[in-house]
PDB file of N, CA and C in Angstrom:
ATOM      1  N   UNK A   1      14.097  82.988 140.496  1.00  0.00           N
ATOM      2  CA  UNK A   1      13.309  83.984 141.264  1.00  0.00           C
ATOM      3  C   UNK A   1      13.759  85.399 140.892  1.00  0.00           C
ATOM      4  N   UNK A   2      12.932  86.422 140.955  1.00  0.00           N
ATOM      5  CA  UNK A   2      13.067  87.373 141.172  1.00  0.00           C
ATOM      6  C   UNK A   2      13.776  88.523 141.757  1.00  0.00           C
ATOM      7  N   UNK A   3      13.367  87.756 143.249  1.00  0.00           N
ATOM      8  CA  UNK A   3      13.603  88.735 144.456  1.00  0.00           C
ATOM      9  C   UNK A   3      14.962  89.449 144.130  1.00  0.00           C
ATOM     10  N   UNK A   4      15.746  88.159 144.003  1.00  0.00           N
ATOM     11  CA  UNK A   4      17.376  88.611 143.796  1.00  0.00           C
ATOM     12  C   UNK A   4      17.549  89.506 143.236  1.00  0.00           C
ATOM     13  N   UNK A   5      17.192  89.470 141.948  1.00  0.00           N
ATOM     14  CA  UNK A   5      17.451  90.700 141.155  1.00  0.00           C
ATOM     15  C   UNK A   5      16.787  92.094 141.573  1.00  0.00           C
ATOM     16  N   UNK A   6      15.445  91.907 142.404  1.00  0.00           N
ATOM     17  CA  UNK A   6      14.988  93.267 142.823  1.00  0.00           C
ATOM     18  C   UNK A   6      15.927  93.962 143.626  1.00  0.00           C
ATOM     19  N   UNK A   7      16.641  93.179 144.814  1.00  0.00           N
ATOM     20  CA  UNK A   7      17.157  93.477 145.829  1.00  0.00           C
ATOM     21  C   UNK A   7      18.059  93.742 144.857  1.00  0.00           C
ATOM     22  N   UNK A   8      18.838  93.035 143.888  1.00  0.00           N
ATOM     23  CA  UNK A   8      20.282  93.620 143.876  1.00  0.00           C
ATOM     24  C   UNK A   8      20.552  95.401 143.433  1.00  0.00           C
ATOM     25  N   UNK A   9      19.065  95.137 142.582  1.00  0.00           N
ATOM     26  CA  UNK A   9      19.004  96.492 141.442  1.00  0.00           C
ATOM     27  C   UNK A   9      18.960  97.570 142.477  1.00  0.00           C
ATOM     28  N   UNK A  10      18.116  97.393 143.561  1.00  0.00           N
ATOM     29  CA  UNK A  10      17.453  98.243 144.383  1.00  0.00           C
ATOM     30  C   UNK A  10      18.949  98.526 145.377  1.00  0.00           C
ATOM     31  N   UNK A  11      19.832  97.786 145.629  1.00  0.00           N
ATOM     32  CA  UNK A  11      20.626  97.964 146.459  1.00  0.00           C
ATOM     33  C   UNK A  11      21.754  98.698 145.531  1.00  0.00           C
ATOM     34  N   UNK A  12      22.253  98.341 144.243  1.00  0.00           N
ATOM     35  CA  UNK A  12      23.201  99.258 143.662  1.00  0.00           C
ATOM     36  C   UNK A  12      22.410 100.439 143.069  1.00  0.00           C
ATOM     37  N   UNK A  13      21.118 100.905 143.171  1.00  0.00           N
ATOM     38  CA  UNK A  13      20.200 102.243 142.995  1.00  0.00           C
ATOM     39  C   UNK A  13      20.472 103.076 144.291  1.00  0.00           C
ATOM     40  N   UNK A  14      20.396 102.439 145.045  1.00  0.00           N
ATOM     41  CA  UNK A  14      20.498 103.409 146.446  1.00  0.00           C
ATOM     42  C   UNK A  14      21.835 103.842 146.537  1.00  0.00           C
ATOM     43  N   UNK A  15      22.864 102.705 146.047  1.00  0.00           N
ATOM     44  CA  UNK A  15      24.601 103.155 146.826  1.00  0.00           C
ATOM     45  C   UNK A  15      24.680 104.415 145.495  1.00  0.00           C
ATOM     46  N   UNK A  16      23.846 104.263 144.395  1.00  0.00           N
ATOM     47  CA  UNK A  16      24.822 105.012 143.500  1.00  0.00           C
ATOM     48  C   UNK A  16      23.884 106.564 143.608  1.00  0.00           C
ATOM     49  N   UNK A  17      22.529 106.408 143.963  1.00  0.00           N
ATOM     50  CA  UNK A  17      22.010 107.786 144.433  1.00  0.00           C
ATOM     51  C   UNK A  17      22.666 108.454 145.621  1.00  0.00           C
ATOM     52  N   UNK A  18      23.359 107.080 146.854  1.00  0.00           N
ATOM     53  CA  UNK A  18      24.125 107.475 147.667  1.00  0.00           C
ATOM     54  C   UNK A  18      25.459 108.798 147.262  1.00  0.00           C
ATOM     55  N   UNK A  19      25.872 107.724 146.638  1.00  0.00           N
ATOM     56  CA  UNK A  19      27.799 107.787 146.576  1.00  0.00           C
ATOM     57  C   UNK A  19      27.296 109.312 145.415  1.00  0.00           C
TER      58      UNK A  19
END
């Protein structure tokens, strides 16, 4: 599947636009 990888990409995109 997919999803996983959307979520993961999407979740280390946000911490690193975060951080």
């Amino acid at each position: 599947m997919q999803v996983i990888h959307v979520l993961l990409y999407t979740i280390e995109n946000t911490t690193f636009n975060g951080s």
